[in-house]
PDB file of N, CA and C in Angstrom:
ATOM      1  N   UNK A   1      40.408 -15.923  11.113  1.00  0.00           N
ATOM      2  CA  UNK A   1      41.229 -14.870  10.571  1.00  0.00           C
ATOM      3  C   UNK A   1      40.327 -13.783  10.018  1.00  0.00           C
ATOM      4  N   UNK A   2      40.684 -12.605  10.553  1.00  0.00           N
ATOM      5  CA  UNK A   2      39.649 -11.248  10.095  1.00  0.00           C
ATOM      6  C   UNK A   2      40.063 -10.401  10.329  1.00  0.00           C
ATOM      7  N   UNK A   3      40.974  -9.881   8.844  1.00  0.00           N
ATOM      8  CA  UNK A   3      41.823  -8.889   8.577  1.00  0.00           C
ATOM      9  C   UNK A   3      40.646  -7.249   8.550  1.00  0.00           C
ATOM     10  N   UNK A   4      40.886  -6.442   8.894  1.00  0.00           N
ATOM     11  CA  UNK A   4      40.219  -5.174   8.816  1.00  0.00           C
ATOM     12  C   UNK A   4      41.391  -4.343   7.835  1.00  0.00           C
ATOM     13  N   UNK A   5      40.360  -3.340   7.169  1.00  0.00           N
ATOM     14  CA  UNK A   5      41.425  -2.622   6.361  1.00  0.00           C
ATOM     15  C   UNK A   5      42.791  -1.797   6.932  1.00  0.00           C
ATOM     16  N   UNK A   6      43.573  -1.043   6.288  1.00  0.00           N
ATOM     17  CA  UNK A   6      44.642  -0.425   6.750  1.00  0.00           C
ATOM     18  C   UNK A   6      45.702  -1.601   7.522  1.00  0.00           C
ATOM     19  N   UNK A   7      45.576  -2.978   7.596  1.00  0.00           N
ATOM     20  CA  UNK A   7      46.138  -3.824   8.112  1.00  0.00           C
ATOM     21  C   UNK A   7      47.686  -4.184   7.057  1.00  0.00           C
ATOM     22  N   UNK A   8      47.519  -4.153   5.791  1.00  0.00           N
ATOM     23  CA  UNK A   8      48.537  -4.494   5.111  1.00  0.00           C
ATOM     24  C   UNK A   8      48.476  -5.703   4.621  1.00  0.00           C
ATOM     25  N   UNK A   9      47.603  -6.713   5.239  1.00  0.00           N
ATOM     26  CA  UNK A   9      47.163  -7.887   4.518  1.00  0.00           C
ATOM     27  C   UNK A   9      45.897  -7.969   4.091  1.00  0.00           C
ATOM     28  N   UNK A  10      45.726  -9.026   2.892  1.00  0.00           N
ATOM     29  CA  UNK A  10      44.658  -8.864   2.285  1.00  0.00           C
ATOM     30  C   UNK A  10      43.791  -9.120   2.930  1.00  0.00           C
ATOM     31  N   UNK A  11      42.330  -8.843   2.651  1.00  0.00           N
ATOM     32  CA  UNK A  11      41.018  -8.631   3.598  1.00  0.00           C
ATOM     33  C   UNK A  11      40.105 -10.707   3.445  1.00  0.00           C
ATOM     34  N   UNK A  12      40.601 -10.982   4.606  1.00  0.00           N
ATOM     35  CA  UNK A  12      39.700 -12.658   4.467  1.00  0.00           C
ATOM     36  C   UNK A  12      38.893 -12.357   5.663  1.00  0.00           C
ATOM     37  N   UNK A  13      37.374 -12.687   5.293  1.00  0.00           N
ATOM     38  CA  UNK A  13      36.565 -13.395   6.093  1.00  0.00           C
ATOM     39  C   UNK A  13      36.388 -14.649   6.061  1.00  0.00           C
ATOM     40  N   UNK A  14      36.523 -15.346   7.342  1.00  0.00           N
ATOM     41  CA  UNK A  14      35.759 -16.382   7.313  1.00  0.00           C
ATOM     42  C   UNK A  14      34.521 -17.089   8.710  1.00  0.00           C
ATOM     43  N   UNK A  15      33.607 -17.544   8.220  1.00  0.00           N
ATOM     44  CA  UNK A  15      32.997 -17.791   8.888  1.00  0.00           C
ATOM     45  C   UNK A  15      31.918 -16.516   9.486  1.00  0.00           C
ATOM     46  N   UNK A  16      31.418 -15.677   8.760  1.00  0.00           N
ATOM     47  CA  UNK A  16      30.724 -14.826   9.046  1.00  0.00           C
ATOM     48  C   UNK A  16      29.151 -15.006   8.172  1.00  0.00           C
ATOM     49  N   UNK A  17      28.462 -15.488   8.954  1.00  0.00           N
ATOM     50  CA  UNK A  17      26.986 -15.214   8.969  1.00  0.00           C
ATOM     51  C   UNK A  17      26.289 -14.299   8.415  1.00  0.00           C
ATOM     52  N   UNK A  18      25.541 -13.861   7.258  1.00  0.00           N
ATOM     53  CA  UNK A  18      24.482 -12.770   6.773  1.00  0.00           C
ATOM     54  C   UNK A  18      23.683 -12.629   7.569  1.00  0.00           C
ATOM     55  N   UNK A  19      22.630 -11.461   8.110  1.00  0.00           N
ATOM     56  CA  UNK A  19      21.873 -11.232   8.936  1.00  0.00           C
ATOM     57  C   UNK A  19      20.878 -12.149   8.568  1.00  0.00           C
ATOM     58  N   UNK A  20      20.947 -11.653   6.839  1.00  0.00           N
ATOM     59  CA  UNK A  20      19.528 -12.167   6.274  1.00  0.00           C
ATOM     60  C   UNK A  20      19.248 -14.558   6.648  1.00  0.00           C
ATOM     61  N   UNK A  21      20.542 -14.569   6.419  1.00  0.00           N
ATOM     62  CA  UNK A  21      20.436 -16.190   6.856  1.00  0.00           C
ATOM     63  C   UNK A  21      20.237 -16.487   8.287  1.00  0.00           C
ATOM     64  N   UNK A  22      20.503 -15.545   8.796  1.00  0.00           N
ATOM     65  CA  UNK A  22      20.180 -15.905  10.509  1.00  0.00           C
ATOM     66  C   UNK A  22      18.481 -15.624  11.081  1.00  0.00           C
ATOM     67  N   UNK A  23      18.084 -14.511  10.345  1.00  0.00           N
ATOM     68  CA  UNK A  23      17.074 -14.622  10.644  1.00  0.00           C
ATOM     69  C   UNK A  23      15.546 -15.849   9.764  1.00  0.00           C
ATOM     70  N   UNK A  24      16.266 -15.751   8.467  1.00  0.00           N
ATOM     71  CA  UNK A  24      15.705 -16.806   8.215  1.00  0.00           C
ATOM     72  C   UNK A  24      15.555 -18.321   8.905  1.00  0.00           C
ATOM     73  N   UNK A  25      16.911 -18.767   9.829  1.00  0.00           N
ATOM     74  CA  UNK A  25      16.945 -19.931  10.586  1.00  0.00           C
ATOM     75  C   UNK A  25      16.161 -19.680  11.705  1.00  0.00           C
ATOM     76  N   UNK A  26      16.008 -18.918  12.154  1.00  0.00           N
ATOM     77  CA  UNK A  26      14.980 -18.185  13.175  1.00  0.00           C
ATOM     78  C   UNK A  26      13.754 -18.072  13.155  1.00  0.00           C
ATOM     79  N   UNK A  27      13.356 -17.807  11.729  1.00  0.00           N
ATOM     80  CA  UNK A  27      11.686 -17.850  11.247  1.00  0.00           C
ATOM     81  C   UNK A  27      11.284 -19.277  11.262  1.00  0.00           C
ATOM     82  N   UNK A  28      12.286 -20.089  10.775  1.00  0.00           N
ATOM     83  CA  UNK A  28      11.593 -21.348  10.336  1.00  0.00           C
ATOM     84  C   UNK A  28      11.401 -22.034  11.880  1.00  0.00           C
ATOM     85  N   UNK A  29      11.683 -21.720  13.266  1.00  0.00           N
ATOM     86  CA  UNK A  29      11.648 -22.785  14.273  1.00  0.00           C
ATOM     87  C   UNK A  29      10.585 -22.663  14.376  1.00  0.00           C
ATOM     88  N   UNK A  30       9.457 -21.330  14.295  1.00  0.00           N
ATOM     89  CA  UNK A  30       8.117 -21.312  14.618  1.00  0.00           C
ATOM     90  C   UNK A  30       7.256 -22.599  13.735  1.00  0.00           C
ATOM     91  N   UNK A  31       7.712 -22.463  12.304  1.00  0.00           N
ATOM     92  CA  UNK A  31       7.255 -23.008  11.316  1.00  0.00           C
ATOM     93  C   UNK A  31       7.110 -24.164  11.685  1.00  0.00           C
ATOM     94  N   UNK A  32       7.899 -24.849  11.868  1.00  0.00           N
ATOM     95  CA  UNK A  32       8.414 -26.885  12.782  1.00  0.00           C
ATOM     96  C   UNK A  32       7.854 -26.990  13.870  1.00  0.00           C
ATOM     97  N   UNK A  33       7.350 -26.262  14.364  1.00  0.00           N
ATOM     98  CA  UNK A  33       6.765 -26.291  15.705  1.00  0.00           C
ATOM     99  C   UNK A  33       4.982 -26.055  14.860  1.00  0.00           C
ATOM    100  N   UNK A  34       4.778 -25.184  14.754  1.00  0.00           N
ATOM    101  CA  UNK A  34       3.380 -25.033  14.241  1.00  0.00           C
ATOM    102  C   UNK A  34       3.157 -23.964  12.986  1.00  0.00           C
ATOM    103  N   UNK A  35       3.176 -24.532  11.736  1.00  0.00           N
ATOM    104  CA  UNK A  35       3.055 -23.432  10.638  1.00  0.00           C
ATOM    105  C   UNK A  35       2.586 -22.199  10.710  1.00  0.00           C
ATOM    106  N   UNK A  36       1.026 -22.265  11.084  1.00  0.00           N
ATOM    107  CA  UNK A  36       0.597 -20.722  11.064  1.00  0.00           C
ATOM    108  C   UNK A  36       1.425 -20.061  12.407  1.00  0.00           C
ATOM    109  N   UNK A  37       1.564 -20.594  13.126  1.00  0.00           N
ATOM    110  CA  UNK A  37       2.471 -19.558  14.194  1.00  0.00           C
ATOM    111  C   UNK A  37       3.680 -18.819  13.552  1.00  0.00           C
ATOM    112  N   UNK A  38       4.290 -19.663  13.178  1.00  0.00           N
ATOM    113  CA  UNK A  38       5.402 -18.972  12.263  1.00  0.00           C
ATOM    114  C   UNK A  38       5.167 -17.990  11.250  1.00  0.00           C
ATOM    115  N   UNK A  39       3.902 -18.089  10.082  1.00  0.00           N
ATOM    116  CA  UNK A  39       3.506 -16.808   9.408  1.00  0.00           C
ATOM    117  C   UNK A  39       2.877 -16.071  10.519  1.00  0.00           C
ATOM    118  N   UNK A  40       1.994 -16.494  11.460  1.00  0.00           N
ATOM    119  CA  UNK A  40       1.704 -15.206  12.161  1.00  0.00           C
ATOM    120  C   UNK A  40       2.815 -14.109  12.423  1.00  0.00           C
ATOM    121  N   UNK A  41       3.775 -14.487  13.215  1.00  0.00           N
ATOM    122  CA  UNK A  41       5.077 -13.982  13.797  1.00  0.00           C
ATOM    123  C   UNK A  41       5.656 -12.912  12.366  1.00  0.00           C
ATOM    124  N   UNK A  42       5.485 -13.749  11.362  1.00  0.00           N
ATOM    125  CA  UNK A  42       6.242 -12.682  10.036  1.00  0.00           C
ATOM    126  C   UNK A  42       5.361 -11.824   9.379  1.00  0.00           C
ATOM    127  N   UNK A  43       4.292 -12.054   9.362  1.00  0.00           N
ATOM    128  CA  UNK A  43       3.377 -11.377   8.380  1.00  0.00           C
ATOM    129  C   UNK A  43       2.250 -10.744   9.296  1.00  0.00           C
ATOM    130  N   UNK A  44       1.823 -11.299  10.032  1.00  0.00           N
ATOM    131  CA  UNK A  44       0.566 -10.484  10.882  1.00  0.00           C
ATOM    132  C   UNK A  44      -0.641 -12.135  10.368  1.00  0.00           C
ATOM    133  N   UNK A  45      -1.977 -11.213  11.151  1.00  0.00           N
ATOM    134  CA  UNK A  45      -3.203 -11.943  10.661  1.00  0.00           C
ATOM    135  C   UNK A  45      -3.926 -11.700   9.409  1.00  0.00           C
ATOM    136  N   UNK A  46      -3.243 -12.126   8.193  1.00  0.00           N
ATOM    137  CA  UNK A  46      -3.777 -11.390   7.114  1.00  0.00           C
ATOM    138  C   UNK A  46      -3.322 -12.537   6.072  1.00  0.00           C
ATOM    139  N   UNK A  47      -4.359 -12.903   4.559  1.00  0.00           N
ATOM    140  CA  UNK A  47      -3.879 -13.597   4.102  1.00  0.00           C
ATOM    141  C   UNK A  47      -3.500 -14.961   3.899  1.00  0.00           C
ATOM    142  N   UNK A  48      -1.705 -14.630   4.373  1.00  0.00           N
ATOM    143  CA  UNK A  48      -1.320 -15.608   4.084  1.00  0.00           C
ATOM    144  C   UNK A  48      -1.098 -16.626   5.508  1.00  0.00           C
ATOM    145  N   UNK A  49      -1.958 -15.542   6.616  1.00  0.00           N
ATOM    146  CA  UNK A  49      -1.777 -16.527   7.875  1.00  0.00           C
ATOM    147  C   UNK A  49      -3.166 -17.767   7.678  1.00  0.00           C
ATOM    148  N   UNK A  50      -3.752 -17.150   6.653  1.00  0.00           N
ATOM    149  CA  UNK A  50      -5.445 -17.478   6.981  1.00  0.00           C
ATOM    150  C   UNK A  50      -5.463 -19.254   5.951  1.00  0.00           C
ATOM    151  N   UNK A  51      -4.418 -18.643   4.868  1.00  0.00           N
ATOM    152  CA  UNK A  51      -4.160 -19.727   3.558  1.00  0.00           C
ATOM    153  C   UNK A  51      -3.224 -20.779   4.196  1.00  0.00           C
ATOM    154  N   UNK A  52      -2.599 -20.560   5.034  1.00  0.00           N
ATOM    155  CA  UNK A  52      -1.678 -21.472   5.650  1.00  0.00           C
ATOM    156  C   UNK A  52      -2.679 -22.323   6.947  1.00  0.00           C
ATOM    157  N   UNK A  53      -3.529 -21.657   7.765  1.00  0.00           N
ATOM    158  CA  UNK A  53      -4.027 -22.370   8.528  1.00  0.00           C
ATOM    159  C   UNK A  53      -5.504 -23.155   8.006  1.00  0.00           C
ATOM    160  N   UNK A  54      -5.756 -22.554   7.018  1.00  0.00           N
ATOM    161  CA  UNK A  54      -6.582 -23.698   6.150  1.00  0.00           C
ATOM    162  C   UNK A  54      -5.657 -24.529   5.659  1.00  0.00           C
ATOM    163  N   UNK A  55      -4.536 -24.933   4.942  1.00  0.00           N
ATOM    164  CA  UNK A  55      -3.665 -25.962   4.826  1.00  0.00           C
ATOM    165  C   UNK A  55      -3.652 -26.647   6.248  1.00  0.00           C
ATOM    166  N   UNK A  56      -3.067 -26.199   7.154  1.00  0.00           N
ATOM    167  CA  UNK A  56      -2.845 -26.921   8.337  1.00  0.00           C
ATOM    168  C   UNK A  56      -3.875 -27.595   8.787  1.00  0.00           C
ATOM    169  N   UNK A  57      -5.394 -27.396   8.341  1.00  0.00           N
ATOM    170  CA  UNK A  57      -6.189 -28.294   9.321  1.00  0.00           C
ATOM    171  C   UNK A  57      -6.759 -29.291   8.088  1.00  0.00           C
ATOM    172  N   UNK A  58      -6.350 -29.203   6.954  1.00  0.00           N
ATOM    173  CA  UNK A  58      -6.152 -30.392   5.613  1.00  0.00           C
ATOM    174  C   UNK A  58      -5.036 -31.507   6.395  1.00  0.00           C
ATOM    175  N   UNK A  59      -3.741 -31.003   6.613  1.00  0.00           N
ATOM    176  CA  UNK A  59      -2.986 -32.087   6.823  1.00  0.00           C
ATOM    177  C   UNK A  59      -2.252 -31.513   7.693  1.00  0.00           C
ATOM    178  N   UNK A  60      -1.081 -31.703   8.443  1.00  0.00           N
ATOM    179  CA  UNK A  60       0.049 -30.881   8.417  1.00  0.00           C
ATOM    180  C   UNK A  60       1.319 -30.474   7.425  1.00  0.00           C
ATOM    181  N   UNK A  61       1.308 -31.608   6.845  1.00  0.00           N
ATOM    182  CA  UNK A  61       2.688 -31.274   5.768  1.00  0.00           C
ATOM    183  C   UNK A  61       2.143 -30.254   4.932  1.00  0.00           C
ATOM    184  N   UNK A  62       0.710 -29.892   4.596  1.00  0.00           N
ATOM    185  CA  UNK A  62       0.780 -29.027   3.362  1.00  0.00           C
ATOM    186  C   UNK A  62       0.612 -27.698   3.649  1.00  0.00           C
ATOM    187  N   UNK A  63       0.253 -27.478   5.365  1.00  0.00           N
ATOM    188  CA  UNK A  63       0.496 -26.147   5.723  1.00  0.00           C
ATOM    189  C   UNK A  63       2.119 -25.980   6.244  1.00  0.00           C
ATOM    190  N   UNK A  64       3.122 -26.830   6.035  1.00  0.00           N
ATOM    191  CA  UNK A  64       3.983 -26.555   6.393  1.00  0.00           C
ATOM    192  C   UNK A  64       5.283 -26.096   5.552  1.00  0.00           C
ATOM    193  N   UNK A  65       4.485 -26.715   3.958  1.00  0.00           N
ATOM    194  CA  UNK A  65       5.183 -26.633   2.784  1.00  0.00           C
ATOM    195  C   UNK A  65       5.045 -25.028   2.487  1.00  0.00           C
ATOM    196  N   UNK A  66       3.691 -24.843   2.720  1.00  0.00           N
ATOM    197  CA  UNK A  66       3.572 -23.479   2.471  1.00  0.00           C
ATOM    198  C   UNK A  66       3.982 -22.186   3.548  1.00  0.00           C
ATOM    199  N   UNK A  67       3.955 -22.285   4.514  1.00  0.00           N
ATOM    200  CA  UNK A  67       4.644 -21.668   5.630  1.00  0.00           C
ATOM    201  C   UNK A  67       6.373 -21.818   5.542  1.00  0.00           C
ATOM    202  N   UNK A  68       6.893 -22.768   4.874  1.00  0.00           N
ATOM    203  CA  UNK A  68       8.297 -22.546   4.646  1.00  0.00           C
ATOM    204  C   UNK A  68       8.112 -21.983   2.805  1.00  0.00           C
ATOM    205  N   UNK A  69       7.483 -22.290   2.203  1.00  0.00           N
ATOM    206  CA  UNK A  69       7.540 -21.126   0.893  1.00  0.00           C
ATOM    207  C   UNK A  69       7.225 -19.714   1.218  1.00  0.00           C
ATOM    208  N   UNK A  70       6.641 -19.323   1.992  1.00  0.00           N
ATOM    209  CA  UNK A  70       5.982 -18.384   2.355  1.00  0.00           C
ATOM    210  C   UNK A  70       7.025 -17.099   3.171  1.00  0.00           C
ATOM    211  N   UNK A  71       7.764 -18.327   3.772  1.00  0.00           N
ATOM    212  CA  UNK A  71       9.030 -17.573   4.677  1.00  0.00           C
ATOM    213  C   UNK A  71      10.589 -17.375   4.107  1.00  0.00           C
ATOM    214  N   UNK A  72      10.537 -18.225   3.116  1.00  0.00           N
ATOM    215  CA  UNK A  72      12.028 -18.111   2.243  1.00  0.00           C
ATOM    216  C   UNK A  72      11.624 -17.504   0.795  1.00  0.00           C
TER     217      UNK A  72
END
C-alpha cells in the first residue's frame, strides 16, 4: 500500500528501503569476501585500506572487524 499525496487517504509506506541501507548491504559483500577489498572499493588506497590489510595478514577476523567498523 503506497498512498501518494492529493489521494485523500492518509500517506502509508510500507516496505520501502533507504538508499543509505542498501548501499551499506552492498559494501559489506566485498568485506565477507576479502576485507581490504571492500575498504579499497569505499575509500581508495589510503590509510584505512593500509590499517585494515595489516589486520588481515595478523588474522582474518581482526581485519574484518575493522573493515565492517570502518564501513558502517
Amino acid at each position: 500500500m503506497l498512498y501518494g499525496k492529493g489521494t485523500g487517504r492518509k500517506s502509508v509506506i510500507v516496505g520501502k528501503m533507504s538508499t543509505k541501507d542498501t548501499l551499506n548491504c552492498i559494501d559489506v559483500i566485498p568485506v565477507i569476501i576479502l576485507s581490504p577489498l571492500g575498504i579499497f572499493f569505499k575509500f581508495g588506497c589510503y590509510v584505512r585500506f593500509w590499517i585494515c590489510m595489516l589486520l588481515t595478514l595478523f588474522r582474518w577476523i581482526p581485519g574484518f572487524v575493522y573493515a565492517i567498523y570502518a564501513i558502517t
